[in-house]
N, C-alpha and C. Protein backbone atom coordinates (compact mmCIF):
# COMPACT_ATOMS: atom_id res chain seq x y z
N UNK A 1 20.13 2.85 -30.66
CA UNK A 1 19.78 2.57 -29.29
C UNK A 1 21.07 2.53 -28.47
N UNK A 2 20.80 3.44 -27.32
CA UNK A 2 22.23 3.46 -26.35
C UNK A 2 22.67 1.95 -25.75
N UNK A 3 23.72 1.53 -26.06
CA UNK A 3 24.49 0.48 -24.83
C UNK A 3 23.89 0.49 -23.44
N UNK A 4 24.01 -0.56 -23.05
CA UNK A 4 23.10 -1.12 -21.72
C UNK A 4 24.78 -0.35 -20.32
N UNK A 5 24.23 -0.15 -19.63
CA UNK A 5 25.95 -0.33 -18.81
C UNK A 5 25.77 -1.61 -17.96
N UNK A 6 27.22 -1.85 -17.77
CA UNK A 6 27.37 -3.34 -17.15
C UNK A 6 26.78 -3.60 -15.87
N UNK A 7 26.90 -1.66 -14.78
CA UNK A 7 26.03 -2.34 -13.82
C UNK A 7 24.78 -2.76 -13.81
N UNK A 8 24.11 -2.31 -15.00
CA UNK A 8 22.64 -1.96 -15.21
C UNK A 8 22.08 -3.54 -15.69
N UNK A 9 22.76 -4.02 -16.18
CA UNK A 9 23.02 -5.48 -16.80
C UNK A 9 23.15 -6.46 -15.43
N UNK A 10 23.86 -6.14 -14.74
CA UNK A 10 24.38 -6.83 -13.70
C UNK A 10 22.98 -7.30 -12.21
N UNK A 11 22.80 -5.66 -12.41
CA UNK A 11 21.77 -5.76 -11.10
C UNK A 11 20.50 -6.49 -11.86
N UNK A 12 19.85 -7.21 -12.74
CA UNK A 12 19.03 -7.79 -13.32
C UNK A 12 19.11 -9.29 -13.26
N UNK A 13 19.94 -9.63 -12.63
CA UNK A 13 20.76 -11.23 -12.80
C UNK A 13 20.40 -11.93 -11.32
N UNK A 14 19.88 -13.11 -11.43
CA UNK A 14 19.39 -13.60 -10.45
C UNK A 14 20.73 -13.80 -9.35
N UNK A 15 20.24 -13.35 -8.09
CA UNK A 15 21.44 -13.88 -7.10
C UNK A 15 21.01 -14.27 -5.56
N UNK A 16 21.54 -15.35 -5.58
CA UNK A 16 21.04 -16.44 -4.19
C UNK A 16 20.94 -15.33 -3.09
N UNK A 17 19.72 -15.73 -1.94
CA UNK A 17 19.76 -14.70 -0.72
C UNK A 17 21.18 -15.00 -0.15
N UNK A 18 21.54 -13.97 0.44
CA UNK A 18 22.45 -14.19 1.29
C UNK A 18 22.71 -13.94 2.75
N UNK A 19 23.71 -14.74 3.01
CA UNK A 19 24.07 -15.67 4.60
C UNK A 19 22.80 -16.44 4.46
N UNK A 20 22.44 -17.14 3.22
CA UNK A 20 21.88 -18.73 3.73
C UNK A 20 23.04 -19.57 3.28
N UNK A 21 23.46 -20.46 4.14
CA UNK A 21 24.15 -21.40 4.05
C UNK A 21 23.78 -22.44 2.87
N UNK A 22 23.82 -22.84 2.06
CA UNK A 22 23.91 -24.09 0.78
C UNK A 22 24.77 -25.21 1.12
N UNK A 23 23.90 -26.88 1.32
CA UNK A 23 24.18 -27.71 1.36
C UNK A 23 24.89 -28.14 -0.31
N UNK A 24 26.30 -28.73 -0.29
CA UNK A 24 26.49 -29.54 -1.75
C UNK A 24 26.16 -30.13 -2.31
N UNK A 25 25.88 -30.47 -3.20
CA UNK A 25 25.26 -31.77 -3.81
C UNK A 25 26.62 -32.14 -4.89
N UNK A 26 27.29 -33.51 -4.08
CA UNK A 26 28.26 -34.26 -4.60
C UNK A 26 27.95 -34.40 -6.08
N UNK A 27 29.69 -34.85 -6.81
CA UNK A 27 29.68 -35.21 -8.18
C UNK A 27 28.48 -34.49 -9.15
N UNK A 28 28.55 -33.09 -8.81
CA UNK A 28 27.98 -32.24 -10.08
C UNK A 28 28.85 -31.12 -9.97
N UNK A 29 28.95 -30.35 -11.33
CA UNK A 29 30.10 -29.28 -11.82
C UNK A 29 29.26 -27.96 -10.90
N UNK A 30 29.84 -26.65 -10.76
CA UNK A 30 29.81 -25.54 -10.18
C UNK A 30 28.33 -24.63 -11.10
N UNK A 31 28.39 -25.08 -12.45
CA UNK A 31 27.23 -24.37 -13.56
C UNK A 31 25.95 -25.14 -12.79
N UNK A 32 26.24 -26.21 -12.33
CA UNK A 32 24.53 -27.56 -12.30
C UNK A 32 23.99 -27.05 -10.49
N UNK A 33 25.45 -26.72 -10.41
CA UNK A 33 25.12 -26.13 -8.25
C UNK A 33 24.09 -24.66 -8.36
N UNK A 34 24.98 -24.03 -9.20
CA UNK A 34 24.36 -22.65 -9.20
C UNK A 34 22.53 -22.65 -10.55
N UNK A 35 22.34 -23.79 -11.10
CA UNK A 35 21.48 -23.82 -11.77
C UNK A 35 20.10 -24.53 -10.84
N UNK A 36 20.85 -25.50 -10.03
CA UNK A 36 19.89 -25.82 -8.97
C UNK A 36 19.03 -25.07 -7.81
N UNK A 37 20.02 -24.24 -7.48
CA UNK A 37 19.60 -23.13 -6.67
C UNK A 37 18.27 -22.52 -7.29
N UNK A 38 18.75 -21.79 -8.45
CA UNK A 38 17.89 -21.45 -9.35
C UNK A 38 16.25 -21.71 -9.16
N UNK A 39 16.60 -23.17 -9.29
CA UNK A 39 15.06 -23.67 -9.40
C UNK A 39 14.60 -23.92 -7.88
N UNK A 40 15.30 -24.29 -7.55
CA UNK A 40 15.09 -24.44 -5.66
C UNK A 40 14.47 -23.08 -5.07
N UNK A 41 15.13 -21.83 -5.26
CA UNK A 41 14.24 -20.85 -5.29
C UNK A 41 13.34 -20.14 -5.98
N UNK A 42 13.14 -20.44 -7.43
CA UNK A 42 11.51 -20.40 -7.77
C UNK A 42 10.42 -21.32 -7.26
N UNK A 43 11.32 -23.12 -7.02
CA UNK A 43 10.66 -23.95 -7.64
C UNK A 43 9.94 -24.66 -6.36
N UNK A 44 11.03 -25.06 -5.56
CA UNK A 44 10.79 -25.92 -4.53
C UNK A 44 11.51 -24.85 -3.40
N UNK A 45 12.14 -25.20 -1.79
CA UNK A 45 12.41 -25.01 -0.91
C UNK A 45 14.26 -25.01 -1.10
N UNK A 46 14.98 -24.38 -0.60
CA UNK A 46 16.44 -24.38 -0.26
C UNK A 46 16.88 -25.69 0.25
N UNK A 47 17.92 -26.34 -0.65
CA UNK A 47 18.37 -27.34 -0.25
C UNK A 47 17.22 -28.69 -0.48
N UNK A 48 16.65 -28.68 -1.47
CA UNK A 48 15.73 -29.72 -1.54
C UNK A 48 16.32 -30.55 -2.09
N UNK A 49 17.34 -30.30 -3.18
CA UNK A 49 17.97 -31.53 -4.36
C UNK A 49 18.63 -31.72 -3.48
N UNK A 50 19.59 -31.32 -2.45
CA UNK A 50 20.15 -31.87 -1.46
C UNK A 50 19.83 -32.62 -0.56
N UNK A 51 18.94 -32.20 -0.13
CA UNK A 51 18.45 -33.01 0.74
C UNK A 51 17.54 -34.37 0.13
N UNK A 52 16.87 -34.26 -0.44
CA UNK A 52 16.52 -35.77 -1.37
C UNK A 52 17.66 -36.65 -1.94
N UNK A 53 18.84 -35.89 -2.43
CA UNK A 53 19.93 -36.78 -2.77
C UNK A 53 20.36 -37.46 -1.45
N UNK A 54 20.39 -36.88 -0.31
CA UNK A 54 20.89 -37.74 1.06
C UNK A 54 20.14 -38.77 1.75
N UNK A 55 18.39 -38.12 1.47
CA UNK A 55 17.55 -38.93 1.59
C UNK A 55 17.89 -40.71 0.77
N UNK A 56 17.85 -40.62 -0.05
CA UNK A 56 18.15 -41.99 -0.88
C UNK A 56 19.93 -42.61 -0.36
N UNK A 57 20.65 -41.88 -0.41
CA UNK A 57 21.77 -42.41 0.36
C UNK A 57 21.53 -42.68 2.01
N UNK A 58 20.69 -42.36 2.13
CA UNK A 58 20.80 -43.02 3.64
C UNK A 58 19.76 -44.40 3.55
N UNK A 59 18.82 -44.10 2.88
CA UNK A 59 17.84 -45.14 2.37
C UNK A 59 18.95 -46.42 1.59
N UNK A 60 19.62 -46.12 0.98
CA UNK A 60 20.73 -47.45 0.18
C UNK A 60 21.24 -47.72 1.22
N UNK A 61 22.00 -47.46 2.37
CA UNK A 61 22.68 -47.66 3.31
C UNK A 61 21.82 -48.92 3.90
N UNK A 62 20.71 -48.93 3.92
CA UNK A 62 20.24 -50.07 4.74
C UNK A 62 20.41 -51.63 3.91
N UNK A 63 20.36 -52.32 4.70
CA UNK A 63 20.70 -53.84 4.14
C UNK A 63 19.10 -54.25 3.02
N UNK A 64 19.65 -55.12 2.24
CA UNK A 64 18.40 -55.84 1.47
C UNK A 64 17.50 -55.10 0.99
N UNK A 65 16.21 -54.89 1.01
CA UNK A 65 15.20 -54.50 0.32
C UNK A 65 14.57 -53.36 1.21
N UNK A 66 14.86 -52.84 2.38
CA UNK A 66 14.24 -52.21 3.45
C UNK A 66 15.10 -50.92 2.72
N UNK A 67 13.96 -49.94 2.51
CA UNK A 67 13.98 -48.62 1.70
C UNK A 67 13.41 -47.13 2.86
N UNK A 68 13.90 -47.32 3.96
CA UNK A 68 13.53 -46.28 4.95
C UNK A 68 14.15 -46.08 5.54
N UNK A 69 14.22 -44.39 5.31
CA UNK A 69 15.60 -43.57 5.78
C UNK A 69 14.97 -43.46 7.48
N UNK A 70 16.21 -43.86 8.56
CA UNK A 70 16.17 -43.59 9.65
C UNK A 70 16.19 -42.38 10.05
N UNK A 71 15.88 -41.22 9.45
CA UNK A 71 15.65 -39.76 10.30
C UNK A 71 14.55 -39.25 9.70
N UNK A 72 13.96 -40.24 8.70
CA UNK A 72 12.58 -40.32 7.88
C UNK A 72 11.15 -39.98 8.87
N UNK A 73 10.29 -38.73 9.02
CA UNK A 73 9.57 -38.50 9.92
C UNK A 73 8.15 -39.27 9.00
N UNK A 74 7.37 -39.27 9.65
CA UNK A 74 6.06 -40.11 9.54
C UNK A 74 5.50 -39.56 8.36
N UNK A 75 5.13 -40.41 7.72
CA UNK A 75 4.48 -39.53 6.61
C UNK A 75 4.96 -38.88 5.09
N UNK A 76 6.53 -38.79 5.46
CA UNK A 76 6.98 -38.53 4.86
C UNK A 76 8.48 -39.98 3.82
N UNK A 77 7.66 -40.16 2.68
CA UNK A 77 8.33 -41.08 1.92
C UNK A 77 9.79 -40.94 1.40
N UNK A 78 10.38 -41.71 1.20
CA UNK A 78 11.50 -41.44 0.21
C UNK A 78 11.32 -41.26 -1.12
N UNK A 79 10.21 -41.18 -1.53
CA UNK A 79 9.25 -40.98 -3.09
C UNK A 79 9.20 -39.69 -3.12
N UNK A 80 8.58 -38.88 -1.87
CA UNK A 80 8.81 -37.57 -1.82
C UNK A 80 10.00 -36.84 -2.44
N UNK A 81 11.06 -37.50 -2.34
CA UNK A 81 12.56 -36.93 -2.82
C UNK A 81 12.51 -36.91 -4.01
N UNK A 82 12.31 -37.96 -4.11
CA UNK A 82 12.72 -38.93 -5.71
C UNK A 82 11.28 -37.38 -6.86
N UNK A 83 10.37 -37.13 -5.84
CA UNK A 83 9.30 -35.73 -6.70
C UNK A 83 9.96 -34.67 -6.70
N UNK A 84 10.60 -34.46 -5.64
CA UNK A 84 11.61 -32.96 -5.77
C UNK A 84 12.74 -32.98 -6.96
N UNK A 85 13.37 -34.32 -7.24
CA UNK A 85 14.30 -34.03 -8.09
C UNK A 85 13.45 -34.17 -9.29
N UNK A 86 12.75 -34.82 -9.62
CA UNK A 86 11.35 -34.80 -10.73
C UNK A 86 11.34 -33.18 -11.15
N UNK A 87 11.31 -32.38 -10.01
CA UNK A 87 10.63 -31.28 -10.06
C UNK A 87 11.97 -30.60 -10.74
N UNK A 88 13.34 -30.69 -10.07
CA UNK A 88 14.34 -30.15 -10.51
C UNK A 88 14.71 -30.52 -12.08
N UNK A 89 14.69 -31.52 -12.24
CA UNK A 89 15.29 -32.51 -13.56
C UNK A 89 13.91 -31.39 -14.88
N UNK A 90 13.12 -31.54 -15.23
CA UNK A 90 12.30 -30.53 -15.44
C UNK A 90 12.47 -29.01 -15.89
N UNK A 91 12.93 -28.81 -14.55
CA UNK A 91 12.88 -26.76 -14.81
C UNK A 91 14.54 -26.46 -15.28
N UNK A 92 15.19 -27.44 -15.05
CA UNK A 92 17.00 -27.38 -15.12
C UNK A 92 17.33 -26.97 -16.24
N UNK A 93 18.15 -26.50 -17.20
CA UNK A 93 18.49 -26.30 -18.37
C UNK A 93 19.41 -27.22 -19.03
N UNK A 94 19.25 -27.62 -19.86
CA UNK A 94 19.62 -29.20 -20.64
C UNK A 94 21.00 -29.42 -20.01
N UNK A 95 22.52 -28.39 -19.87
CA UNK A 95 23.43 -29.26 -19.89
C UNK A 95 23.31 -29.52 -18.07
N UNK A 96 23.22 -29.18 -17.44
CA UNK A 96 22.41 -29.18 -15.83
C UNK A 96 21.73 -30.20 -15.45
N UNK A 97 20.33 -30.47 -16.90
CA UNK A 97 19.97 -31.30 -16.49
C UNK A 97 20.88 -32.59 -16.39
N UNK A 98 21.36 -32.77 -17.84
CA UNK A 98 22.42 -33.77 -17.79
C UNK A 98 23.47 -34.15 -16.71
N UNK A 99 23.55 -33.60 -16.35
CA UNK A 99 24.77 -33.71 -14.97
C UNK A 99 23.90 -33.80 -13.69
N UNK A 100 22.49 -33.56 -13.39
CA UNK A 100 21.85 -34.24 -12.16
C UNK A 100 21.60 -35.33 -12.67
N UNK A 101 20.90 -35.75 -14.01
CA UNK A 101 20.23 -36.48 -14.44
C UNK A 101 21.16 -37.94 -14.47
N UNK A 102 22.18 -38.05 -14.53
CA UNK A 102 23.48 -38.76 -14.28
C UNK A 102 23.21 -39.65 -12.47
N UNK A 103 23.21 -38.68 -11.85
CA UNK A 103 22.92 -39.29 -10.37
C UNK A 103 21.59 -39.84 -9.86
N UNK A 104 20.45 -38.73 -10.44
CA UNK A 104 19.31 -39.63 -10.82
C UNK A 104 19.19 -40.88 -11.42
N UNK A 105 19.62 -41.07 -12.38
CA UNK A 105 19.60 -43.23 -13.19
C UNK A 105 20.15 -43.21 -11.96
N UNK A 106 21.42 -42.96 -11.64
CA UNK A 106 22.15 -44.08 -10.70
C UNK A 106 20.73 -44.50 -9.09
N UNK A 107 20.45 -43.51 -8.86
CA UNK A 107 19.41 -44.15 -7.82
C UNK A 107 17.79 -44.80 -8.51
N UNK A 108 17.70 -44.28 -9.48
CA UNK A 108 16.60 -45.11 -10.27
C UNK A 108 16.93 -46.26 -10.20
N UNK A 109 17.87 -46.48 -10.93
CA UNK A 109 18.73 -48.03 -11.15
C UNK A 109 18.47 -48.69 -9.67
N UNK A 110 19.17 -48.33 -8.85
CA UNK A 110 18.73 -48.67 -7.17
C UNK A 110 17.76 -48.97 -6.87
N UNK A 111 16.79 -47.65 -7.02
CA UNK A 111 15.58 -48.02 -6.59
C UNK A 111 14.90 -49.29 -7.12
N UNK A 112 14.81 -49.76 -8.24
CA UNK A 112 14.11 -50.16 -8.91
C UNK A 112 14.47 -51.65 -8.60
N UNK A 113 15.95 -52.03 -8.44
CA UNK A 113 16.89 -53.17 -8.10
C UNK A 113 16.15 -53.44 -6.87
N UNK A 114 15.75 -52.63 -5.86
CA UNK A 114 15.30 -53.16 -4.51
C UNK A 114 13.88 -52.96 -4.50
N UNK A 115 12.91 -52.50 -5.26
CA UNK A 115 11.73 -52.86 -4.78
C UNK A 115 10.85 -53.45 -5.75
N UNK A 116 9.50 -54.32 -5.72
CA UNK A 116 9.07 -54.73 -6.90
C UNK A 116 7.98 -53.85 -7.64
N UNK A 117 7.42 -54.47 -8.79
CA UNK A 117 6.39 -53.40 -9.33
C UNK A 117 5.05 -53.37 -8.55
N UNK A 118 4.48 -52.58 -8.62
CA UNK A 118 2.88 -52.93 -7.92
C UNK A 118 1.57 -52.51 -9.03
N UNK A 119 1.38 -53.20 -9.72
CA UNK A 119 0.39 -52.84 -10.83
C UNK A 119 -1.09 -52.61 -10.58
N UNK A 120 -1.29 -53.30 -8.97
CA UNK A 120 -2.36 -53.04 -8.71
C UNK A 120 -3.12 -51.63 -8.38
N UNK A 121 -1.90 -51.07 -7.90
CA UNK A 121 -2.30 -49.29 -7.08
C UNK A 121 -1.59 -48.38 -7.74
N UNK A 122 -2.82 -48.30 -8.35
CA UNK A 122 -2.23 -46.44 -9.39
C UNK A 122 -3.04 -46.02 -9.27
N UNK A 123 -2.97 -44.36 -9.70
CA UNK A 123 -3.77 -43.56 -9.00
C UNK A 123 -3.93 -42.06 -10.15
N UNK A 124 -4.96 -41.54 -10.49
CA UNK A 124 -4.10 -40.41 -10.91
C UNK A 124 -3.32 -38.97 -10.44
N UNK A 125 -3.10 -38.97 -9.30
CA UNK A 125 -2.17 -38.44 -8.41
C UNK A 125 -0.56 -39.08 -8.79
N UNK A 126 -0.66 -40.26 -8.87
CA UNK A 126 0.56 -41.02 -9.18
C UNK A 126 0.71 -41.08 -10.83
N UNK A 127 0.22 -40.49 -11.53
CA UNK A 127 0.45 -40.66 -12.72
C UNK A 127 1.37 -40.30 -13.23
N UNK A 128 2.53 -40.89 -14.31
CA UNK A 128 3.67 -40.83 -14.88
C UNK A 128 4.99 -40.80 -13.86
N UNK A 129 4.35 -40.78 -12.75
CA UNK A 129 5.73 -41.25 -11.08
C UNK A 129 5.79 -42.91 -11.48
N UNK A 130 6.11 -43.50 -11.64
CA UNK A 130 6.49 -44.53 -11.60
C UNK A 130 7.26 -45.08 -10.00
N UNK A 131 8.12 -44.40 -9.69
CA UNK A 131 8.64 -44.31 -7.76
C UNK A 131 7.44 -44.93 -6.92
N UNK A 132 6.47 -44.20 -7.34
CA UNK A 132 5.35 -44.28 -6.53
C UNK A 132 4.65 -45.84 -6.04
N UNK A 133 4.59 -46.61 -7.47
CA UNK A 133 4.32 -47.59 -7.95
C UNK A 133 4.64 -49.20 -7.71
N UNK A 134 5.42 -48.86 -6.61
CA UNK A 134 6.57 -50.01 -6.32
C UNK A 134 5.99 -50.51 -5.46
N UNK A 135 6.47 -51.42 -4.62
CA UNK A 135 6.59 -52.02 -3.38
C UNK A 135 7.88 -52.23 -2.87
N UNK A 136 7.86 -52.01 -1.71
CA UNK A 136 9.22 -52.52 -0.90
C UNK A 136 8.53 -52.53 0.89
N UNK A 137 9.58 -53.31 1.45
CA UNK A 137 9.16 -53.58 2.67
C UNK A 137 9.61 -52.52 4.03
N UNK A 138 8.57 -52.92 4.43
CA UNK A 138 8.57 -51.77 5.56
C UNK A 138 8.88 -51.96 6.81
């Protein structure tokens, strides 16, 4: 069987649209940026792990137990985020995952520090989210 040629190899290889701009997503290596994308464009929307990671940093920013991001539109939770990276953590490829999955505990850990359990309201929509499950004040 003949050798493949390199361009032939090449043009088969997934590659981000371009002139869209890509938000960073801090403290992860260059393999976990370009693996996110990845799934962001099969999986979810451009810039979603990004934007859910900022979501929760602006949400920690607030004092005490109050868990609502101020550019937070109606309707839309900070749980929502916490499903997008669900969604990422998932489709990622193990060492990827490991290196989001790192910044994830760290806001689990958070989350969990500021709001309490709610055992009363589960749902099976909410099933195996645990995020969902909480309480915190509004």
């Amino acid at each position: 069987m003949p050798r493949r040629r390199p361009k032939a190899v090449r043009a088969e290889r997934w590659r981000p649209p371009k002139h869209l701009p890509v938000r960073r997503i801090p403290s992860v290596s260059a393999r976990t940026r370009a693996a996110v994308r990845r799934v962001e464009a099969r999986f979810l929307r451009p810039d979603a792990v990004a934007d859910a990671l900022s979501r929760f940093e602006r949400a920690f920013q607030q004092p005490g137990r109050y868990l609502t991001d101020p550019y937070e539109s109606p309707g839309i939770e900070i749980e929502d985020g916490r499903d997008d990276l669900d969604v990422a953590l998932r489709h990622l490829p193990r060492g990827a995952r490991a290196d989001l999955g790192r910044l994830v505990e760290r806001i689990d850990e958070e989350f969990e520090r500021r709001t309490l359990p709610d055992p009363g309201w589960a749902s099976e929509w909410t099933a195996g989210r645990w995020w969902w499950w909480r309480l915190r004040e509004r």
